[in-house]
Every structure is written in structure tokens, then in C-alpha cells.
PDB file of N, CA and C in Angstrom:
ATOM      1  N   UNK A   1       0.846  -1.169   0.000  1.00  0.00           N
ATOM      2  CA  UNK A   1       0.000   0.000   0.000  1.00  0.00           C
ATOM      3  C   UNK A   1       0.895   1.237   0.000  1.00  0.00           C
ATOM      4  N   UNK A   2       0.791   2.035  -1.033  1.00  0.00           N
ATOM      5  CA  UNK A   2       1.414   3.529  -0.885  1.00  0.00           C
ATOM      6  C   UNK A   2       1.235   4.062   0.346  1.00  0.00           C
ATOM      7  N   UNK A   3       1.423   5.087   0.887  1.00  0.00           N
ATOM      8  CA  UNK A   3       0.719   5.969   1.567  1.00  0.00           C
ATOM      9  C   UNK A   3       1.784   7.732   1.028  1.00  0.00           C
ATOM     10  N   UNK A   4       1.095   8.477   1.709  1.00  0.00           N
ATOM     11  CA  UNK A   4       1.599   9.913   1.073  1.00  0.00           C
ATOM     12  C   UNK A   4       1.146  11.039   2.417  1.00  0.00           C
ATOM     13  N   UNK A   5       1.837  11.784   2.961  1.00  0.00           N
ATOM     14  CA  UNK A   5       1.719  12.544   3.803  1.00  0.00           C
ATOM     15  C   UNK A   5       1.392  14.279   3.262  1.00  0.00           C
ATOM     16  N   UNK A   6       0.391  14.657   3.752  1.00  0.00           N
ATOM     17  CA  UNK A   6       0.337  16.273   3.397  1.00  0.00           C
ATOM     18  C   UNK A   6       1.115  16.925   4.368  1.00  0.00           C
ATOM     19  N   UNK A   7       1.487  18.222   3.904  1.00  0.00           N
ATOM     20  CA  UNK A   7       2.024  19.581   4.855  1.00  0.00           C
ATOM     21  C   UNK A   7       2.129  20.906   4.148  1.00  0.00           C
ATOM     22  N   UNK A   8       2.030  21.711   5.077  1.00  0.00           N
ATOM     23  CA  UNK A   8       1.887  23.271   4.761  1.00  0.00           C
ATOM     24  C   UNK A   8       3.030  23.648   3.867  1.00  0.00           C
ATOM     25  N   UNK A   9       2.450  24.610   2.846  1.00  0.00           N
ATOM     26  CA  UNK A   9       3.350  25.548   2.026  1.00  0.00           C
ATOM     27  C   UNK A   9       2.921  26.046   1.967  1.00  0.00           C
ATOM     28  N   UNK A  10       3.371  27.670   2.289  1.00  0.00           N
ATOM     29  CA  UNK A  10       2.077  28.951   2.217  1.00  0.00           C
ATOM     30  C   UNK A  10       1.299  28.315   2.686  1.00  0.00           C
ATOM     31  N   UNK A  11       0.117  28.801   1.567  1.00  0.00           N
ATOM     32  CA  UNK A  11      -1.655  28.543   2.092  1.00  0.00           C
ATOM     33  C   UNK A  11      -1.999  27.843   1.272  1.00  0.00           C
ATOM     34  N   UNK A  12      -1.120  26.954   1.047  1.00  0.00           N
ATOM     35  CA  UNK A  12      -1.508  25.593   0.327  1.00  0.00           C
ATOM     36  C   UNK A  12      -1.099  24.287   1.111  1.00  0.00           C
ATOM     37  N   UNK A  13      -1.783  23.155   0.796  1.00  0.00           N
ATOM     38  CA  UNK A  13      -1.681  21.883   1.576  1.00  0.00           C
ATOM     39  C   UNK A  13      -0.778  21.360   0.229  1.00  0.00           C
ATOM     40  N   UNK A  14       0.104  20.160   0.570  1.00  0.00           N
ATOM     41  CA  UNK A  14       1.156  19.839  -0.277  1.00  0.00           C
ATOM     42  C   UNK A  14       1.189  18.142   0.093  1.00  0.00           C
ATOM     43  N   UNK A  15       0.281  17.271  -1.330  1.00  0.00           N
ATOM     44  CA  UNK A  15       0.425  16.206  -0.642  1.00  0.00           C
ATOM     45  C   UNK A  15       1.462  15.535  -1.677  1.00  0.00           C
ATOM     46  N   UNK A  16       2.929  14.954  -1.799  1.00  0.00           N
ATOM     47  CA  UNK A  16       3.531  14.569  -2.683  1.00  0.00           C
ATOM     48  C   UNK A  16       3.398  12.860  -3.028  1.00  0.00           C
ATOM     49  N   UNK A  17       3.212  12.411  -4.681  1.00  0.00           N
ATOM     50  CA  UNK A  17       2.905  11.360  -4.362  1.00  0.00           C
ATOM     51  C   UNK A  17       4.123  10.210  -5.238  1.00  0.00           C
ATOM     52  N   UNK A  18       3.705   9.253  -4.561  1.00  0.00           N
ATOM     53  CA  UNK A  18       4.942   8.495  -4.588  1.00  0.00           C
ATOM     54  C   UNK A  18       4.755   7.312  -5.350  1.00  0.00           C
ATOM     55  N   UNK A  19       5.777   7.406  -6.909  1.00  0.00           N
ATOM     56  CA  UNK A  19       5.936   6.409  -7.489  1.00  0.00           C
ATOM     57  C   UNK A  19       5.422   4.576  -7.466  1.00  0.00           C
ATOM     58  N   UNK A  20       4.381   3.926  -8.180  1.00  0.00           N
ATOM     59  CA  UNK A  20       4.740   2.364  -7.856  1.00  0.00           C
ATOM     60  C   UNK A  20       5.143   2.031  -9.158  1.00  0.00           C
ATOM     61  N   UNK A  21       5.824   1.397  -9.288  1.00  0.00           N
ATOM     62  CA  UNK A  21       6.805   0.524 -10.007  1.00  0.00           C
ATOM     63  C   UNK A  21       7.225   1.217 -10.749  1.00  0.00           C
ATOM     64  N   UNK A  22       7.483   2.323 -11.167  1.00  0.00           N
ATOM     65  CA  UNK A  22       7.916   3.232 -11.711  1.00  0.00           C
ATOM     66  C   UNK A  22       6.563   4.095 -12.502  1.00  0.00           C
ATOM     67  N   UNK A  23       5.360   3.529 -11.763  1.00  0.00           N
ATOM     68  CA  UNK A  23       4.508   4.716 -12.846  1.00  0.00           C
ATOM     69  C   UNK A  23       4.313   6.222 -11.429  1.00  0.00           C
ATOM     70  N   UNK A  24       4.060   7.085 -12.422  1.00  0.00           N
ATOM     71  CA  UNK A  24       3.732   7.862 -11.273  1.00  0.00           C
ATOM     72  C   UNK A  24       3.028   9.363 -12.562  1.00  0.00           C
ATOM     73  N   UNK A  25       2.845  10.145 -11.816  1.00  0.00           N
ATOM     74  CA  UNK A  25       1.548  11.355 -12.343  1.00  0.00           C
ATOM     75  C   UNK A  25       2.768  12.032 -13.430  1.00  0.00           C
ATOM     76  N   UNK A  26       2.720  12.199 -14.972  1.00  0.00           N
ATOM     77  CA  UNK A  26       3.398  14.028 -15.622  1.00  0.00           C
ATOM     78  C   UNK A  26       3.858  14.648 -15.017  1.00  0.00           C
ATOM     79  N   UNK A  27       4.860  15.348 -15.177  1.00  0.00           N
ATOM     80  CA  UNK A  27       5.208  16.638 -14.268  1.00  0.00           C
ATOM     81  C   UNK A  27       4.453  17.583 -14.741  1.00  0.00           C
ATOM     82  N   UNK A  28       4.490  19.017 -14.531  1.00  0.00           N
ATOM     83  CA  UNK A  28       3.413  20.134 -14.581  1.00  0.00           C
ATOM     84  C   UNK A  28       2.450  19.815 -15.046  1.00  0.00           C
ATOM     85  N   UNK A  29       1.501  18.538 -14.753  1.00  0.00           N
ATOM     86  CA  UNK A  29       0.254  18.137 -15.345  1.00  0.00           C
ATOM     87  C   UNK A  29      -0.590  19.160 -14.458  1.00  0.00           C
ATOM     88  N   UNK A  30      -1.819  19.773 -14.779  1.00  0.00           N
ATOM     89  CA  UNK A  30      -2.857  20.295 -14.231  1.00  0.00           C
ATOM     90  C   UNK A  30      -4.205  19.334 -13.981  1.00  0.00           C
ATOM     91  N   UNK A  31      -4.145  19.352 -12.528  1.00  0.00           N
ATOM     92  CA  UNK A  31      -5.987  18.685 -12.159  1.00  0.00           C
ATOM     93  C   UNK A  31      -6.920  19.521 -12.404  1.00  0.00           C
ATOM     94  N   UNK A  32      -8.034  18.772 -12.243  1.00  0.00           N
ATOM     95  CA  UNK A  32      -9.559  19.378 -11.189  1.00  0.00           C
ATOM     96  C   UNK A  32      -9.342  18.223 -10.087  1.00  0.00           C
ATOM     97  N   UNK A  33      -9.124  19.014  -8.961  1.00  0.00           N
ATOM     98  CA  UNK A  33      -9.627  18.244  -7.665  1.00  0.00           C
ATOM     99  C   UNK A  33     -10.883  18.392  -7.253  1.00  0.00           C
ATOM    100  N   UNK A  34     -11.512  17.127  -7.059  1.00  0.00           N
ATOM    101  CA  UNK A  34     -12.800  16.551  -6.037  1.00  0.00           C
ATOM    102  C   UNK A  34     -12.281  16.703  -4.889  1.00  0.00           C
ATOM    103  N   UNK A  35     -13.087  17.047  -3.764  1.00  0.00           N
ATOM    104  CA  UNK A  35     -13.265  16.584  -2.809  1.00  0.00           C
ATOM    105  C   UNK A  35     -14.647  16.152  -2.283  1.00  0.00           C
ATOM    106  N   UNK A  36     -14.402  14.801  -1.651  1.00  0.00           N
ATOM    107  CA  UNK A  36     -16.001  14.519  -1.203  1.00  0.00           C
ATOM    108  C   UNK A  36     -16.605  13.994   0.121  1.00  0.00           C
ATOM    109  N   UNK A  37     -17.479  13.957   0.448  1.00  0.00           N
ATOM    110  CA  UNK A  37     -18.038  13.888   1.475  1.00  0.00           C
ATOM    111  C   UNK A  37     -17.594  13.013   2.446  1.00  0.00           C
ATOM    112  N   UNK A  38     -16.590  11.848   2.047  1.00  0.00           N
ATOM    113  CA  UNK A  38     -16.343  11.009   2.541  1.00  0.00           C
ATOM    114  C   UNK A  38     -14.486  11.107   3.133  1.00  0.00           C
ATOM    115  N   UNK A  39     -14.294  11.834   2.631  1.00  0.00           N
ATOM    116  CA  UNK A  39     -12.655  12.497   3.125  1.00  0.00           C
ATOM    117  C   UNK A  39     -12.074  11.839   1.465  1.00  0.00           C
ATOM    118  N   UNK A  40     -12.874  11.462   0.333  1.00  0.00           N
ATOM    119  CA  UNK A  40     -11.871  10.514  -0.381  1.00  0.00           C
ATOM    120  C   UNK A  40     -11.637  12.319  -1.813  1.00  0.00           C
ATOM    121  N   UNK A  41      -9.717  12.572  -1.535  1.00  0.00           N
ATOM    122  CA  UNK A  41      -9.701  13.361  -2.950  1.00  0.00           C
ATOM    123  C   UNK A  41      -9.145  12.943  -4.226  1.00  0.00           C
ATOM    124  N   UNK A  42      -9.887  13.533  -5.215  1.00  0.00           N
ATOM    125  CA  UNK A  42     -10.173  12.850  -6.448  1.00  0.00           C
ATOM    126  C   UNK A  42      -9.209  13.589  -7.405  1.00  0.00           C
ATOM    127  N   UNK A  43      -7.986  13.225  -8.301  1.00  0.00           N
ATOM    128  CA  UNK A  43      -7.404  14.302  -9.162  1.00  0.00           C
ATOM    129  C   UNK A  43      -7.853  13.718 -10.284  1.00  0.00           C
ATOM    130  N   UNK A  44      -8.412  14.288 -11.263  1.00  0.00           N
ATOM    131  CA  UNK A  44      -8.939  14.239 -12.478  1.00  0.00           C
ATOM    132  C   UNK A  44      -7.663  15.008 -13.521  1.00  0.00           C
ATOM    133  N   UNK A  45      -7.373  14.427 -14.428  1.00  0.00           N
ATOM    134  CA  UNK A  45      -6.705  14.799 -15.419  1.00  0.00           C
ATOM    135  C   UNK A  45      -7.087  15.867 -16.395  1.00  0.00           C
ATOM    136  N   UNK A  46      -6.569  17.700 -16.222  1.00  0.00           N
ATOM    137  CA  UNK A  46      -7.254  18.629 -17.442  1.00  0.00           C
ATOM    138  C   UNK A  46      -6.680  18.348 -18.562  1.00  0.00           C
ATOM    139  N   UNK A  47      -7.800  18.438 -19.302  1.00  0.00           N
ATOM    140  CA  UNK A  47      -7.695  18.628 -20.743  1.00  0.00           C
ATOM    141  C   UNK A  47      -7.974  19.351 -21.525  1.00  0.00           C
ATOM    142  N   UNK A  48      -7.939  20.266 -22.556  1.00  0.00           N
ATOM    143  CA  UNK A  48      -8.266  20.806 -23.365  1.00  0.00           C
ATOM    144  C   UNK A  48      -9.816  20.798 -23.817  1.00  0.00           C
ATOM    145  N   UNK A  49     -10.612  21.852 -24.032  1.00  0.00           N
ATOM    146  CA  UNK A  49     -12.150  21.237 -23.976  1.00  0.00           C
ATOM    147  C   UNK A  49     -11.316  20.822 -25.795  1.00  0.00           C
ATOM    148  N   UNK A  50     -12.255  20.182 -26.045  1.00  0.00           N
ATOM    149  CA  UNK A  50     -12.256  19.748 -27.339  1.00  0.00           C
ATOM    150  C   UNK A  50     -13.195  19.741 -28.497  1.00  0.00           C
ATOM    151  N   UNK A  51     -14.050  20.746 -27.989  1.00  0.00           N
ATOM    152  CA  UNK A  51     -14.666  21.649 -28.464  1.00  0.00           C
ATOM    153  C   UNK A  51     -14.495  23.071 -29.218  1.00  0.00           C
ATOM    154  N   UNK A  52     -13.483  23.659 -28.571  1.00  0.00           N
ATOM    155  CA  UNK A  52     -12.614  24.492 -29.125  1.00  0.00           C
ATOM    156  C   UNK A  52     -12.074  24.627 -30.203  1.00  0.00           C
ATOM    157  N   UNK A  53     -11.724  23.400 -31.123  1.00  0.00           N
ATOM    158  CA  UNK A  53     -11.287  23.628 -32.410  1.00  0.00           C
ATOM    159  C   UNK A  53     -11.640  22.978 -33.150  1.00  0.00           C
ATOM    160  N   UNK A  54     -13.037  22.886 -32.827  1.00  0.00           N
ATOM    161  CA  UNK A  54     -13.640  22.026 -34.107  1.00  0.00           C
ATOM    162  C   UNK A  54     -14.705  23.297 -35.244  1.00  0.00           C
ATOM    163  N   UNK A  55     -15.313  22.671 -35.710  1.00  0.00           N
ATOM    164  CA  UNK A  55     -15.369  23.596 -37.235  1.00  0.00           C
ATOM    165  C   UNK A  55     -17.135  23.332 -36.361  1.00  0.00           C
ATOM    166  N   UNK A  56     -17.868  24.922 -36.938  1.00  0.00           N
ATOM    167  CA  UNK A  56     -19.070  24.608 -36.101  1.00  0.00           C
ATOM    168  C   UNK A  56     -20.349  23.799 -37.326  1.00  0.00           C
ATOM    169  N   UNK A  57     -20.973  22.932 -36.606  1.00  0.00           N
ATOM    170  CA  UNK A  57     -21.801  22.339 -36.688  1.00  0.00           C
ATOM    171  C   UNK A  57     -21.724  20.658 -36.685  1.00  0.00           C
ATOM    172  N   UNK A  58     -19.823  20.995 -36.767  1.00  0.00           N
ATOM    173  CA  UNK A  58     -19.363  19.086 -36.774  1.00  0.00           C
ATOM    174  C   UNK A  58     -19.790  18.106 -36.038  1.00  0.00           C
ATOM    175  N   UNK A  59     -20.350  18.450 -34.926  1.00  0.00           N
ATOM    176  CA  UNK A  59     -20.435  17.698 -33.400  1.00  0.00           C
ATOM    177  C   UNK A  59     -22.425  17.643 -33.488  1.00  0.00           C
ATOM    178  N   UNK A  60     -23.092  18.210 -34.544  1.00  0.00           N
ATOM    179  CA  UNK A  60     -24.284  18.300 -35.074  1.00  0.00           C
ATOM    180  C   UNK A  60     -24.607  16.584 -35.280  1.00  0.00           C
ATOM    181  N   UNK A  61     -25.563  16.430 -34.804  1.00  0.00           N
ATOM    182  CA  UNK A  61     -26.371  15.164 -35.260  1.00  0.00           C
ATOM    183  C   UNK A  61     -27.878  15.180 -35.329  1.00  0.00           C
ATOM    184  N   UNK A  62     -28.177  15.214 -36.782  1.00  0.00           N
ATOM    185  CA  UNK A  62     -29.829  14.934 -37.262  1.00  0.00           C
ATOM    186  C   UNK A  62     -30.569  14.545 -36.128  1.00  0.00           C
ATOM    187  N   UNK A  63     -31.292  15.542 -35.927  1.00  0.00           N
ATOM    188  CA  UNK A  63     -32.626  14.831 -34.880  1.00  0.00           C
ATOM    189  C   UNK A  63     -33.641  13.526 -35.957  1.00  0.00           C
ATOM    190  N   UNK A  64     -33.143  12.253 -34.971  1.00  0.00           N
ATOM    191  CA  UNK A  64     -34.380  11.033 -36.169  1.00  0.00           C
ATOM    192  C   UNK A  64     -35.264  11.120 -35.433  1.00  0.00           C
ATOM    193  N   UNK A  65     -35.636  11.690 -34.375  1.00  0.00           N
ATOM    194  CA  UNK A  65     -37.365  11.694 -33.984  1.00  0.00           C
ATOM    195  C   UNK A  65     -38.110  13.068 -34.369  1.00  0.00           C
ATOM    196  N   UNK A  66     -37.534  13.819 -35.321  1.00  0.00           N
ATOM    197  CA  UNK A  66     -37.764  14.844 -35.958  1.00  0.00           C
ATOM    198  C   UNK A  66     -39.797  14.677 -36.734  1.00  0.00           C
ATOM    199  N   UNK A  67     -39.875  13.755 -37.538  1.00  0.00           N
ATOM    200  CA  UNK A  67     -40.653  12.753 -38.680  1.00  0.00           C
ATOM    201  C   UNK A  67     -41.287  12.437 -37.537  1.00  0.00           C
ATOM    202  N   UNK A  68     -42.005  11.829 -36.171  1.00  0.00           N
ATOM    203  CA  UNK A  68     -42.523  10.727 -35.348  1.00  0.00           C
ATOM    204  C   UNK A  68     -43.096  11.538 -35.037  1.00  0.00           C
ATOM    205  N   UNK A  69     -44.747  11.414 -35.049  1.00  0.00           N
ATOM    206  CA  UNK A  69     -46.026  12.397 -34.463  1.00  0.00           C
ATOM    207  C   UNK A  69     -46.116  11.422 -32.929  1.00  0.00           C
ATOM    208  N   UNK A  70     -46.611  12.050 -31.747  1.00  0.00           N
ATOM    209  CA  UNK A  70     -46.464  11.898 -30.824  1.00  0.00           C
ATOM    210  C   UNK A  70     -47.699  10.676 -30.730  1.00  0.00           C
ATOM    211  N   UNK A  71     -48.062   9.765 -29.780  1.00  0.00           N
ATOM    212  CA  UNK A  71     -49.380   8.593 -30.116  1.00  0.00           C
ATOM    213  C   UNK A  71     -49.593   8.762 -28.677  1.00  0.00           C
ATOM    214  N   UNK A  72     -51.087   9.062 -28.188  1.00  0.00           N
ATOM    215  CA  UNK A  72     -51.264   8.498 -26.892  1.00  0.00           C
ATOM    216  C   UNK A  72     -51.084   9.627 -25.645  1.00  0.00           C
ATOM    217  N   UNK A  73     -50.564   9.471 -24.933  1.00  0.00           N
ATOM    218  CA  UNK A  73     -49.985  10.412 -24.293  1.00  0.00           C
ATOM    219  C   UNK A  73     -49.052  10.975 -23.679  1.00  0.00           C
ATOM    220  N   UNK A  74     -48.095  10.908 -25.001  1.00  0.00           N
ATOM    221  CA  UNK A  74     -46.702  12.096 -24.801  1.00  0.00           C
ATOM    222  C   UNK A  74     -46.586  13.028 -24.482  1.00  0.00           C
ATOM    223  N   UNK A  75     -45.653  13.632 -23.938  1.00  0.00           N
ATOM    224  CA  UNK A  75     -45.858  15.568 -24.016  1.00  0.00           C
ATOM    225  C   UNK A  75     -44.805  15.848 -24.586  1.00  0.00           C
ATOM    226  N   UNK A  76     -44.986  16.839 -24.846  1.00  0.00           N
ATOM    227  CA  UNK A  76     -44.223  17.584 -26.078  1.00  0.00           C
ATOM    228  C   UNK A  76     -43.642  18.817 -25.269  1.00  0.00           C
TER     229      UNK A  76
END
């Protein structure tokens, strides 16, 4: 089992983490940290939205229930 100790820098908490078998986190990688209700924190990997450089309407997909009259009692 790893374990990893936090401590103060400035007004930041500093938890450093420690290599297994040689994998371990990027250097200057950027998170989003979770934190949750349960004491458990979460580093999520940022990425680039990827949305950003796409050409507009590419990410567009045909509505197919466009054609389908509603039967019964749907709401609209």
C-alpha cells in the first residue's frame, strides 16, 4: 500500500505522491480536484475542452425523432 503525507506551504496543503513501479503522475500536469463527502480526494486529469477547435456544426447530429407524431400520451 502507498501511503503519502500532506504539509503546509504557504496557504496551500502539499500532498507529494509516490511512485509504484515506476509509474507515477506528468510533471506540470494540471488537475480538477474533487473533494467529497467522505474524506476521499479525487485528481482528475485537465484537458483541453475539445470543443474548441472544431469547425461549427461538426459535433451536429440529425434529430431522427424529428418525422414521429407523438401517439397516446406524450408531451411535447
Amino acid at each position: 500500500m502507498l501511503t503519502a503525507k500532506s504539509r503546509i506551504q504557504g496557504n496551500s496543503v502539499v500532498v507529494t505522491l509516490p511512485s509504484d513501479n515506476g509509474k507515477k503522475p506528468d510533471p506540470n500536469q494540471e488537475y480538477i480536484v474533487v473533494y467529497s463527502e467522505d474524506g476521499t480526494i479525487t485528481l482528475v486529469p485537465k484537458i483541453e475542452d475539445p470543443f474548441t477547435k472544431g469547425i461549427e456544426g461538426e459535433y451536429y447530429d440529425q434529430d431522427e425523432w424529428a418525422d414521429i407524431e407523438p401517439v397516446g400520451r406524450e408531451l411535447l
